[in-house]
N, C-alpha and C. Protein backbone atom coordinates (compact mmCIF):
# COMPACT_ATOMS: atom_id res chain seq x y z
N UNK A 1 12.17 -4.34 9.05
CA UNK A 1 13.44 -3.75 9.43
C UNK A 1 13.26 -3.03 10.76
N UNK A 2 13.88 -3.15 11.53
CA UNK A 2 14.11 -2.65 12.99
C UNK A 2 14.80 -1.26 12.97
N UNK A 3 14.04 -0.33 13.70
CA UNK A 3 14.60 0.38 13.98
C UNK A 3 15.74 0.78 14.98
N UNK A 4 16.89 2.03 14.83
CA UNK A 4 17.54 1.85 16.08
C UNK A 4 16.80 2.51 17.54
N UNK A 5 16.93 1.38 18.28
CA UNK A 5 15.94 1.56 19.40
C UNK A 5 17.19 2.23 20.29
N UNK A 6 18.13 1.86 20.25
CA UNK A 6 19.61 2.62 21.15
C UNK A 6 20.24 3.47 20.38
N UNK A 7 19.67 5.08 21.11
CA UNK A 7 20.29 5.86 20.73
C UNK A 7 21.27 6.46 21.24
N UNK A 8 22.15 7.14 20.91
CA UNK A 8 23.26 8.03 21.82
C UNK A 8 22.44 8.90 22.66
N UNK A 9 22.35 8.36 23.75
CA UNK A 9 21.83 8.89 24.61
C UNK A 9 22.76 10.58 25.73
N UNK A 10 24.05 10.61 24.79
CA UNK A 10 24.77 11.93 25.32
C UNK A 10 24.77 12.92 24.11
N UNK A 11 23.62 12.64 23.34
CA UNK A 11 23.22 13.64 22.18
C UNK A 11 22.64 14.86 22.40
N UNK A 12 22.89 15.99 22.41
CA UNK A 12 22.87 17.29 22.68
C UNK A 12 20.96 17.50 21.85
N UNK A 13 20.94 17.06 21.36
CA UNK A 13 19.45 17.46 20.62
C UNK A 13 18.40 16.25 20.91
N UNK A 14 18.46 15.58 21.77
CA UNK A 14 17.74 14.65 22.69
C UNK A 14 17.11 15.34 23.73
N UNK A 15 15.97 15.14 23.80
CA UNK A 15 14.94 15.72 24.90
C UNK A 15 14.51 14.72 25.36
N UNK A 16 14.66 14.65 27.18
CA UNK A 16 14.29 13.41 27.17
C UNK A 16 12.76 13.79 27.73
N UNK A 17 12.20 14.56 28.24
CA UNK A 17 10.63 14.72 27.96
C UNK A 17 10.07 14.56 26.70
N UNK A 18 10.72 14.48 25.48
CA UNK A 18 9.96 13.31 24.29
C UNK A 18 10.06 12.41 23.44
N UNK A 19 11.21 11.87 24.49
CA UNK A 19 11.57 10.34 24.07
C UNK A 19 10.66 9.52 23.88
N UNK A 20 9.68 9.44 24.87
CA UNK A 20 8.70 8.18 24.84
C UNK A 20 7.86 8.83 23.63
N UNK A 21 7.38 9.98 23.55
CA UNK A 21 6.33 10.36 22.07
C UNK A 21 7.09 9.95 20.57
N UNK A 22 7.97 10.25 20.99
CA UNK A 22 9.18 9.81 19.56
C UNK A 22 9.02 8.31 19.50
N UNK A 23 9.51 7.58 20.72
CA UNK A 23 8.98 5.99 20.84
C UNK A 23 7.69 5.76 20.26
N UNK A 24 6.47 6.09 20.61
CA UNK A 24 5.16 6.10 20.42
C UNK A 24 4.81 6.54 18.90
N UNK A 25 5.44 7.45 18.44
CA UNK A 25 5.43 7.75 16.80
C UNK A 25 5.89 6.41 15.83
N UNK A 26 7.46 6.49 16.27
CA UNK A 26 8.22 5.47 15.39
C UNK A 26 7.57 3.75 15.57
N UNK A 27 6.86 3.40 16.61
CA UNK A 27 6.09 2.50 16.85
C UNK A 27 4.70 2.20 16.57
N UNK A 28 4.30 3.64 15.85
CA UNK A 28 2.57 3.64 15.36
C UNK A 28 1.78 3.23 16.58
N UNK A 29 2.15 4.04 17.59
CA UNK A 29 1.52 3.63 18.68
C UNK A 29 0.78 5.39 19.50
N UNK A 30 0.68 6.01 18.73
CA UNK A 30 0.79 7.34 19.27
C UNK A 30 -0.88 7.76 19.95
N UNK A 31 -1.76 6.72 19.61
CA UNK A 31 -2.71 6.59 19.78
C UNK A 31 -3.21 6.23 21.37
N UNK A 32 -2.77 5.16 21.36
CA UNK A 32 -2.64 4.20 22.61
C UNK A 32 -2.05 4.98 23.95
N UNK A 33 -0.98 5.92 23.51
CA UNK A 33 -0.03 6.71 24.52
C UNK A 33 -0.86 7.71 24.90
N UNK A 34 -1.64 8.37 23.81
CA UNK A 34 -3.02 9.89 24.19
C UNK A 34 -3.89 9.23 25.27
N UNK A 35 -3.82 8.39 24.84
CA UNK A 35 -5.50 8.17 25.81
C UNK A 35 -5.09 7.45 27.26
N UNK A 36 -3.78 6.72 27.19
CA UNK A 36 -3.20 6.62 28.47
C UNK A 36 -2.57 7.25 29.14
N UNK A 37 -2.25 8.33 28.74
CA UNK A 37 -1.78 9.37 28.95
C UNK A 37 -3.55 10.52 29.95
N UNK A 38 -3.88 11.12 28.52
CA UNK A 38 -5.04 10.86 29.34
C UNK A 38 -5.82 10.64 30.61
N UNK A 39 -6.26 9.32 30.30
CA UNK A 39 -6.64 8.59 31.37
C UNK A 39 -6.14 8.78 33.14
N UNK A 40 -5.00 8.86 32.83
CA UNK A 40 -3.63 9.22 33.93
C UNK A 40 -3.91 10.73 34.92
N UNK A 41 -4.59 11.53 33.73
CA UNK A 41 -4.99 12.51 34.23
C UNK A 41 -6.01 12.77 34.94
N UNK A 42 -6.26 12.77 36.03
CA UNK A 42 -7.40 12.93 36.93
C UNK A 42 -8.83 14.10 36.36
N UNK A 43 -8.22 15.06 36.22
CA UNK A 43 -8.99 15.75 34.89
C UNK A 43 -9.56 15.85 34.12
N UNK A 44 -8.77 15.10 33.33
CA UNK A 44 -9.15 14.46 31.14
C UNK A 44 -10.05 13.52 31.71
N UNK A 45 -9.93 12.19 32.81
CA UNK A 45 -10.57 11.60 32.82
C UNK A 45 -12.14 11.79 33.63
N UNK A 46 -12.31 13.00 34.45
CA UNK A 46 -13.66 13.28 34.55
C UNK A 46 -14.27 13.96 33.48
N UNK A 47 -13.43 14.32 32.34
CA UNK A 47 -14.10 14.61 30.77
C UNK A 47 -14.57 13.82 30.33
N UNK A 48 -14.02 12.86 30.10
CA UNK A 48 -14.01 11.82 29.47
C UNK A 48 -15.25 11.06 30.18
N UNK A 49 -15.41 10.96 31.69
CA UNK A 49 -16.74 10.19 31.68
C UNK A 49 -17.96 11.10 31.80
N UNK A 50 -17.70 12.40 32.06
CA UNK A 50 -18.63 13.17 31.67
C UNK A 50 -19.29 13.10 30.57
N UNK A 51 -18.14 13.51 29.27
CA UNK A 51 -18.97 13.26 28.03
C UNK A 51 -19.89 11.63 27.50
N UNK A 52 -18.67 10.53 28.43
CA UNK A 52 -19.69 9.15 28.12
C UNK A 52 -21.07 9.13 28.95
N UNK A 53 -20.96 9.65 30.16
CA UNK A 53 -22.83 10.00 30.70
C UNK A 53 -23.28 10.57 29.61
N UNK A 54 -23.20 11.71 29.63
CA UNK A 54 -24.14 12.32 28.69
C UNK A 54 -24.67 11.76 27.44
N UNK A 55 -23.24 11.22 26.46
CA UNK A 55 -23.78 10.39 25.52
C UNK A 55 -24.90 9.70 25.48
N UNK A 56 -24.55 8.68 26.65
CA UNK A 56 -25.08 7.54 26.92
C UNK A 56 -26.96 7.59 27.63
N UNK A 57 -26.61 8.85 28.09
CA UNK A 57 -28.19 9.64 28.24
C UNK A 57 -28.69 9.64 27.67
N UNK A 58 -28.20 10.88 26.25
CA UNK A 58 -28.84 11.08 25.30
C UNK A 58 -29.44 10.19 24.36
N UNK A 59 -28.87 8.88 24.46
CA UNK A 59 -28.95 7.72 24.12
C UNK A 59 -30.66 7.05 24.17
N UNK A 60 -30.17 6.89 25.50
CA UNK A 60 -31.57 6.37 26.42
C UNK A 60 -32.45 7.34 25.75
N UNK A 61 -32.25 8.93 26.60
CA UNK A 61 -34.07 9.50 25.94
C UNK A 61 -34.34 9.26 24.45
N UNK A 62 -33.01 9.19 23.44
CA UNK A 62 -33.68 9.43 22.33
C UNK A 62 -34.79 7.92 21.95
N UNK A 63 -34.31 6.78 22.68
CA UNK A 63 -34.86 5.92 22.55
C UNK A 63 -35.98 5.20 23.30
N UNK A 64 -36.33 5.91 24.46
CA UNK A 64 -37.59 6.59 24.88
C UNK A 64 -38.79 6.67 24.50
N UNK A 65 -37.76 7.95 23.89
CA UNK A 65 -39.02 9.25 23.21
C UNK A 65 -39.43 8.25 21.71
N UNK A 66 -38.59 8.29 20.95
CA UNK A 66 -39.25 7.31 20.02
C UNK A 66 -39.68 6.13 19.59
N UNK A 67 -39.09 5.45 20.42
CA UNK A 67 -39.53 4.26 20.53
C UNK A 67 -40.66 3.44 21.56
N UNK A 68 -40.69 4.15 23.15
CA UNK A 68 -41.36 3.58 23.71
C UNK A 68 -42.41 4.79 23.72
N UNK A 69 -42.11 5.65 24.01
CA UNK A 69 -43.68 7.21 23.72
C UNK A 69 -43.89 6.95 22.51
């Protein structure tokens, strides 16, 4: 069953800063929208590869240290 995708758009309790999250909810998509959202951010996204270096470090030495030492 489809939802209504056209709403009264001269509805007094419509925000349109969270139309698209409301979209992104009712679509089970709310996931996909964070992280592109996200991403978008110049910011989030030097977090974001910050924390994947490091991971990906920690990675390496642990496998290093125990495996090749």
């Amino acid at each position: 069953m489809e939802m209504n995708a056209e709403k009264d758009q001269s509805d007094q309790t419509d925000w349109k800063g969270l139309r698209e999250i409301d979209r992104a909810i009712s679509e089970n998509r709310l996931t996909s929208y964070s992280w592109k959202k996200a991403w978008a951010d110049r910011w989030a996204r030097a977090v974001i590869l910050t924390a994947a270096i490091f991971l990906i470090g920690f990675v390496v030495f642990v496998i290093i240290q125990d495996v090749i030492l």
